[in-house]
Protein backbone atom coordinates (compact mmCIF):
# COMPACT_ATOMS: atom_id res chain seq x y z
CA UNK A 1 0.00 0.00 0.00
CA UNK A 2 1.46 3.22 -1.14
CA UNK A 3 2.66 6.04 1.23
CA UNK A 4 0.60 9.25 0.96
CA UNK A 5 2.29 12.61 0.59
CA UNK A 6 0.07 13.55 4.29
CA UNK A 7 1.34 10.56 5.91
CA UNK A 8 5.22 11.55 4.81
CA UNK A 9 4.52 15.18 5.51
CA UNK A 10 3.62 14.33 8.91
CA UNK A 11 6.36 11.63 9.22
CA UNK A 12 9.27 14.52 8.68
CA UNK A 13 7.53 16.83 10.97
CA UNK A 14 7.57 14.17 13.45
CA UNK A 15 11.43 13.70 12.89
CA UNK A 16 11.92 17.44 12.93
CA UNK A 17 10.58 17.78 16.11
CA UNK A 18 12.19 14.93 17.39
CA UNK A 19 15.09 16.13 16.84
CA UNK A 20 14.55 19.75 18.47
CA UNK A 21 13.58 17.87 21.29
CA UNK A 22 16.56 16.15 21.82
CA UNK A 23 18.56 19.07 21.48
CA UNK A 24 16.74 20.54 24.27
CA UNK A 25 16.84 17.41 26.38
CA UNK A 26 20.73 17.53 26.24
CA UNK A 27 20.73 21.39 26.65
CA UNK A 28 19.13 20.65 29.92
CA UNK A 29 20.64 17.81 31.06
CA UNK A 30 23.00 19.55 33.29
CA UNK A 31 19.83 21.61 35.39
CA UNK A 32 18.71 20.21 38.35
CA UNK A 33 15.25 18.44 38.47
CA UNK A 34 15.12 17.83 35.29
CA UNK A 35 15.29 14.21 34.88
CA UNK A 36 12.18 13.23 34.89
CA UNK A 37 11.12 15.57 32.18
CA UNK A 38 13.59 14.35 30.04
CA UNK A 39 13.31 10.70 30.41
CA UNK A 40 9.55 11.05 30.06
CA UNK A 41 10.32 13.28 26.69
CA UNK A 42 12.53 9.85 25.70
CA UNK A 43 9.82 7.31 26.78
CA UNK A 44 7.72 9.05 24.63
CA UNK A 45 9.78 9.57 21.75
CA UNK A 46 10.67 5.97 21.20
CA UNK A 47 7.58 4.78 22.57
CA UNK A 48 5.57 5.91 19.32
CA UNK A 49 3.71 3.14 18.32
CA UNK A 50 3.44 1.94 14.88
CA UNK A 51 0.82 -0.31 12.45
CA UNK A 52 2.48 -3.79 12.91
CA UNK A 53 0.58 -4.98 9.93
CA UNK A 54 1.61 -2.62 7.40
CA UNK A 55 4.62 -0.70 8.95
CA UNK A 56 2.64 2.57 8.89
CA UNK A 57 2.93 5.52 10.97
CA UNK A 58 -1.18 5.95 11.77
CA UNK A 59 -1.87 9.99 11.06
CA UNK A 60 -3.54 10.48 13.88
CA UNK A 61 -1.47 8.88 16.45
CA UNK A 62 1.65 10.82 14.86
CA UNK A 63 0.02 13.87 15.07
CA UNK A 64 -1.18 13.40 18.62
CA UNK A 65 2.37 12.67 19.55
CA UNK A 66 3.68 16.21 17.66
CA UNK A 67 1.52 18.09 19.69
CA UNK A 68 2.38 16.02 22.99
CA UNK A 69 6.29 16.65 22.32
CA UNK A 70 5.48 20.52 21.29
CA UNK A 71 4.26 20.64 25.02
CA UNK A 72 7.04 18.95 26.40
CA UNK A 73 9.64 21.23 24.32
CA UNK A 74 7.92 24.68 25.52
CA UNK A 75 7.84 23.31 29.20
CA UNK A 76 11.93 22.76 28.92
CA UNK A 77 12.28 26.26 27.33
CA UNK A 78 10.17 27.71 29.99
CA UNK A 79 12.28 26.08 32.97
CA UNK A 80 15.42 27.10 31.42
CA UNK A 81 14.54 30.80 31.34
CA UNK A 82 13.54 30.01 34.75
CA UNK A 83 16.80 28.88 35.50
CA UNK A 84 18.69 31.82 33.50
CA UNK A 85 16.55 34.35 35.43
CA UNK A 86 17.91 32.38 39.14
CA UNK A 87 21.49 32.53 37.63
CA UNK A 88 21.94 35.15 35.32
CA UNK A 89 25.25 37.39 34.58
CA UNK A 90 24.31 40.19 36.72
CA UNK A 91 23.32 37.96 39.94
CA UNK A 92 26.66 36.30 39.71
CA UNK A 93 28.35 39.75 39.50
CA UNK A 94 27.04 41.13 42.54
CA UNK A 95 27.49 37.93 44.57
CA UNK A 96 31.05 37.97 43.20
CA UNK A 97 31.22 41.90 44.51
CA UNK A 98 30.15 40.80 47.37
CA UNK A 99 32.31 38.04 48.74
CA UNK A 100 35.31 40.64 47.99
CA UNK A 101 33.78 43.54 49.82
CA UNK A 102 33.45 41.37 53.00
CA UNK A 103 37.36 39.91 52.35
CA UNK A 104 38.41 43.46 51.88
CA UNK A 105 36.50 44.41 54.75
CA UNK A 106 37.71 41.18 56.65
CA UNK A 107 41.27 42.58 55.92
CA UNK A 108 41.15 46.21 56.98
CA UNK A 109 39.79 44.56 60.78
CA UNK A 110 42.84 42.51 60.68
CA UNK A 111 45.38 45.32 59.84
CA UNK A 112 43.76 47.54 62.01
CA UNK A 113 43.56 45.22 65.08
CA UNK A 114 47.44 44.41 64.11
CA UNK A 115 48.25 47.67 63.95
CA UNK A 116 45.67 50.57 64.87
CA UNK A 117 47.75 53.35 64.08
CA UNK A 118 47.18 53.16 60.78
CA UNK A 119 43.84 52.45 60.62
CA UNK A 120 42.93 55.97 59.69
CA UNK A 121 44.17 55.04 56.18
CA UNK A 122 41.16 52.64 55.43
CA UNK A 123 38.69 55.69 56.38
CA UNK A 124 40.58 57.70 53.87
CA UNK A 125 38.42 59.12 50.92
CA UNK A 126 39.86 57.79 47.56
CA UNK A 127 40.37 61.48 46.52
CA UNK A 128 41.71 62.49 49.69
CA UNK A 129 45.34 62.95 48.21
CA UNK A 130 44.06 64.92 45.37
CA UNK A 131 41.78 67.06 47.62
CA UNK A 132 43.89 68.07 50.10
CA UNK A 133 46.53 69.11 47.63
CA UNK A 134 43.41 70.92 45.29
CA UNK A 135 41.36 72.19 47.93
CA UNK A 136 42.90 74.41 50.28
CA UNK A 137 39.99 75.45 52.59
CA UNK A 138 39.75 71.53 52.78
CA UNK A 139 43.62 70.85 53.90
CA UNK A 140 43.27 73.69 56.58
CA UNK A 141 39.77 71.93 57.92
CA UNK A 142 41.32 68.79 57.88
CA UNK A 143 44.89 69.63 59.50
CA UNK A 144 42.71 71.96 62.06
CA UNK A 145 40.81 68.88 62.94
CA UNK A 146 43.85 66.57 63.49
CA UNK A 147 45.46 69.44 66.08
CA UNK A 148 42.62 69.20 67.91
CA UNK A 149 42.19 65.47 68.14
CA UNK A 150 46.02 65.46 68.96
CA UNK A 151 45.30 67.89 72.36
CA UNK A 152 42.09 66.24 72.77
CA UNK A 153 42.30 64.25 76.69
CA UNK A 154 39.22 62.67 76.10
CA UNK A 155 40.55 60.56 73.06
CA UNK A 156 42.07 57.96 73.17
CA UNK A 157 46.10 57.27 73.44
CA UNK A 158 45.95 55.59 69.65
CA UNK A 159 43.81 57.69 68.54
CA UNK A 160 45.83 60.76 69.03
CA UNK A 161 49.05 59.19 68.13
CA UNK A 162 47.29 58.50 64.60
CA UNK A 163 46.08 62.05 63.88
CA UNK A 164 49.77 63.11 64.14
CA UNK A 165 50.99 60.48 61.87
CA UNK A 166 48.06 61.70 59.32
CA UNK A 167 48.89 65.41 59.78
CA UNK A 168 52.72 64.48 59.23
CA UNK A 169 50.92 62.75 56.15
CA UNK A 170 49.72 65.52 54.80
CA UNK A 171 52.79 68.00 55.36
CA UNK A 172 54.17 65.55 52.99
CA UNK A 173 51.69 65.54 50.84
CA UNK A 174 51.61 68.89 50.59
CA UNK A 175 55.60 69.01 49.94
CA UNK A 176 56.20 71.50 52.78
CA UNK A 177 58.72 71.67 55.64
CA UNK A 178 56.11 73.17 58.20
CA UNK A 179 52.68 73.63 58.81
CA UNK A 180 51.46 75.76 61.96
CA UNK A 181 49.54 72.95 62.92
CA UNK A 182 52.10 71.08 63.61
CA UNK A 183 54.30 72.14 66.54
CA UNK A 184 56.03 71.64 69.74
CA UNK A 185 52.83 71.77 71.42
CA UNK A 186 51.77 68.64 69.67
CA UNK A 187 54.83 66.95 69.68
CA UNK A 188 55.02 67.16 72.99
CA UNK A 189 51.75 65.96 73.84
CA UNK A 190 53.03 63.02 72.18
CA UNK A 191 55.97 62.58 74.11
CA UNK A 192 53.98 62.62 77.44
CA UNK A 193 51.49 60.07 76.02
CA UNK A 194 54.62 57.82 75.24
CA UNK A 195 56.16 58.59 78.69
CA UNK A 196 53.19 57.62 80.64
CA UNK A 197 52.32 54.41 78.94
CA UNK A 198 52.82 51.11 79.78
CA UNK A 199 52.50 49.53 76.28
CA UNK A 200 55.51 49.71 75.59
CA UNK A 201 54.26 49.23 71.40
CA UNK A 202 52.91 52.12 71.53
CA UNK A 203 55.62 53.87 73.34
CA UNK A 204 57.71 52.60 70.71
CA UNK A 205 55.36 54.32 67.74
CA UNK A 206 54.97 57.03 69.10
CA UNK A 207 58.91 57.81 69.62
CA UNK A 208 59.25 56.55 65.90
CA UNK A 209 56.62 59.00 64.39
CA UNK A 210 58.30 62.19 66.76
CA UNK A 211 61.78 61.77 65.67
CA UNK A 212 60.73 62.30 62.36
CA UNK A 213 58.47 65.00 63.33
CA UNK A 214 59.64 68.20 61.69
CA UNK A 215 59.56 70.73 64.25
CA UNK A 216 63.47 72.37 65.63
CA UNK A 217 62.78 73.13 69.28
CA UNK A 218 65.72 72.91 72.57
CA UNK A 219 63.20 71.27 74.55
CA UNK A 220 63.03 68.66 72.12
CA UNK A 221 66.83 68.33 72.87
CA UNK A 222 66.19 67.99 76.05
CA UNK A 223 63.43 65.67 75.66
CA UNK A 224 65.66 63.33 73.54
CA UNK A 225 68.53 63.42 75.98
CA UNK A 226 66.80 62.37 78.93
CA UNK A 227 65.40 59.26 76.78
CA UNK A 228 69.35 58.54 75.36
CA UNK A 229 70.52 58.63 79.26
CA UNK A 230 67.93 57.06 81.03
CA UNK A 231 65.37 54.68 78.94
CA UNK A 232 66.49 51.06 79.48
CA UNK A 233 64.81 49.93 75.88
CA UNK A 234 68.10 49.61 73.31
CA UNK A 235 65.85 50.19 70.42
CA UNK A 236 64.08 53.67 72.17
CA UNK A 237 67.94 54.58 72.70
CA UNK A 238 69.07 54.47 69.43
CA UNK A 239 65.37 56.65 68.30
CA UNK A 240 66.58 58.72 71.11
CA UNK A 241 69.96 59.41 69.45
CA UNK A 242 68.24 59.94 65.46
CA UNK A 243 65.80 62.76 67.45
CA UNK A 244 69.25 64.33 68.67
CA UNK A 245 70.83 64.80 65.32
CA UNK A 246 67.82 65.34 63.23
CA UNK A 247 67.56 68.50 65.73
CA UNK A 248 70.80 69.33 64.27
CA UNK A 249 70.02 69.07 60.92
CA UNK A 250 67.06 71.22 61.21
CA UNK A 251 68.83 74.26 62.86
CA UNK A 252 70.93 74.19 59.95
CA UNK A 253 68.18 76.01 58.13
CA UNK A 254 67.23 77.50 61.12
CA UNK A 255 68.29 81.38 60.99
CA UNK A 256 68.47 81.65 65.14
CA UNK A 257 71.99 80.08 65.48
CA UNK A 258 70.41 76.92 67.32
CA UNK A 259 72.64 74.75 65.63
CA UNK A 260 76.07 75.80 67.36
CA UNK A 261 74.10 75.32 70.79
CA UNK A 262 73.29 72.02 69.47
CA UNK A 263 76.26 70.54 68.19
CA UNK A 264 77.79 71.94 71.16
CA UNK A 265 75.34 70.19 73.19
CA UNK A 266 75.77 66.92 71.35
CA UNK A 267 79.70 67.20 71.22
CA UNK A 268 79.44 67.33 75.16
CA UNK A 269 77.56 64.81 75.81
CA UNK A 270 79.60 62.86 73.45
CA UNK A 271 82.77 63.09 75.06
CA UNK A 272 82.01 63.21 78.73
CA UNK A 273 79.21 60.65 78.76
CA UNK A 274 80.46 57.86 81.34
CA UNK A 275 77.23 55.56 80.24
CA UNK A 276 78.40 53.09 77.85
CA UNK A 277 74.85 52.67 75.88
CA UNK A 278 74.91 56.33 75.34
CA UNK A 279 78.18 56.22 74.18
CA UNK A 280 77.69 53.40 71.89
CA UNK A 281 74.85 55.06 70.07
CA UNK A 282 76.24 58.33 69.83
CA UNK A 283 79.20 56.69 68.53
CA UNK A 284 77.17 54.92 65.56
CA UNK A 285 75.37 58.65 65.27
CA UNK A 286 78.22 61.03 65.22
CA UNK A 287 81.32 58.80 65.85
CA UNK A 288 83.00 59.12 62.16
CA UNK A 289 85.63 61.97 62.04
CA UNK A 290 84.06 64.10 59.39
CA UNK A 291 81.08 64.35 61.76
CA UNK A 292 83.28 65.15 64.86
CA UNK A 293 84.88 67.64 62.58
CA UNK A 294 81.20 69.29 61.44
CA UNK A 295 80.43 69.36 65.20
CA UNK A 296 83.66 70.91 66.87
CA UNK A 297 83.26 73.35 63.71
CA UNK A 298 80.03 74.62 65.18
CA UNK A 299 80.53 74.36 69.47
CA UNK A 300 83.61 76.70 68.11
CA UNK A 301 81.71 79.34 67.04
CA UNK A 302 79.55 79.48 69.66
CA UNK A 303 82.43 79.73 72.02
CA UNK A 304 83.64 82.76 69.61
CA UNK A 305 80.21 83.94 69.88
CA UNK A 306 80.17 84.22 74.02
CA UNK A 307 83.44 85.47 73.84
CA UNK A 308 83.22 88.41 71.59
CA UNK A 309 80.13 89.22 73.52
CA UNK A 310 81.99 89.40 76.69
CA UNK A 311 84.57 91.45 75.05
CA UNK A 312 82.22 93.84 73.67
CA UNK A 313 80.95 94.19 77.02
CA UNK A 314 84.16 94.94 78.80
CA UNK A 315 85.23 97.22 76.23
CA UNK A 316 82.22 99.50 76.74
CA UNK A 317 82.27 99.13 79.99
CA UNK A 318 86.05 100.17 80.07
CA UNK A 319 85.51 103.18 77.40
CA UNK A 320 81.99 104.63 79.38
């Protein structure tokens, strides 16, 4: 019995069909709860039942089946947009975003339980360099602020210690020497924090950020040679020592004659020191003779200095 052109119309529509279904079965393979769908999409699909007497796909049958797999096909699109919508790009982005904010976040409570003092950094705008050196009603509202955290009793020791380091951060940021804002009367704030602590890490900062601090002042000398002579921490000793000549250095600049009182004061305490941890850091200071030679140079003049001025006072006094 011949084909008809319906029945072999049908048949390749069938096929067709077939065919996009199992595409989409092995599109979705990999989605969860989708195995039943597909194995009843493959029951059905090789399940089609055919006219054992005449090998003849029945019409009707076949196109009850079409319409049965269309179903099937539209249900598997429909739970993969489902699936795209649960996990698309932009979901995965933010959860990615996420996960880094809280390790990033994770990280700056680490460093700043590690290490507090420079926790201010993390609270830091991300234009705060660019501001401060753009923005000059900004810098002086900012530096203001950090002065009067620094004198502030009722904050804490770290807290203090940290708005110093920040306003030493700016001067540098600013490429100046000076600011007004930062002076003795800060730095030595500082200094009695450090002296009446018993952490002795955060004596140790605090030492380390004020021998760098950029202010020329004898007290500081002072302050420096009391911790050279009588601090028993080797390490605060030698800080002790770098304070002593960076006070030299400064005065060199310095246009009230400080640094002939200061290398006379170091040069002193140099040779007559009977403390052999004094000596022994002064000696990896100053101890090299071009040094020695830069220092006598200066306590020299002074002396010529006090005794011109003693001259010129017995001179007029002999001539009134």
């Amino acid at each position: 019995m011949p084909i008809s052109k319906g029945s072999v119309a049908i048949a390749l529509a069938s096929a067709a069909l077939v065919i996009s279904c199992y595409g989409t079965f092995f599109k979705s393979v990999s989605l969860p709860n989708d195995k039943s769908s597909t194995e009843q999409s493959s029951i059905i699909v090789t399940n089609m039942p055919l006219n054992n007497d005449s090998n003849e796909l029945s019409i009707t049958q076949l196109h009850n089946k079409i319409i049965s797999l269309q179903r099937q096909v539209t249900s598997l699109k429909i739970k993969n947009t489902s699936i795209d919508q649960e996990y698309n790009n932009d979901d995965f982005k933010e959860l990615v975003l996420a996960v880094l904010t809280e390790k990033e976040q994770q990280e700056i409570d680490e460093m700043r339980e590690s290490n507090p003092l420079y926790g201010f950094y993390a609270d830091l705008p991300q234009d705060y360099e660019l501001r401060i050196k753009s923005d000059s009603d900004y810098a002086k509202k900012i530096t203001t602020q950090l002065r009067e955290q620094i004198l502030d009793p009722n904050a804490t020791d770290i807290d203090r210690l940290a708005a110093l380091t920040q306003l030493q951060m700016n001067m540098y940021i600013l490429n100046k020497s000076k600011i007004p804002e930062y002076d003795f009367a800060v730095v030595d704030n500082i200094l009695e924090l450090a002296a009446n602590s018993d952490d002795e890490k955060f004596k140790i900062q605090a030492i380390e950020v004020i021998t760098q601090a950029p202010v020329l002042d004898q007290r500081l000398t002072e302050r420096f040679t009391s911790l050279l002579q009588h601090e028993s921490n080797d390490y605060i000793r030698r800080l002790a020592g770098q304070g002593l000549i960076s006070q030299y250095y400064q005065s060199q600049s310095s246009e009230d004659g400080n640094s002939q009182q200061i290398a006379q004061h170091i040069l002193s305490l140099y040779q007559h020191t009977s403390d052999d941890n004094v000596r022994s850091v002064l000696d990896e200071m100053i101890g090299n003779e071009s040094m020695l030679a830069e220092l006598r140079k200066h306590a020299e003049e002074l002396n010529v200095l006090k005794n011109g001025s003693h001259s010129d006072i017995k001179n007029s006094y002999f001539y009134s």
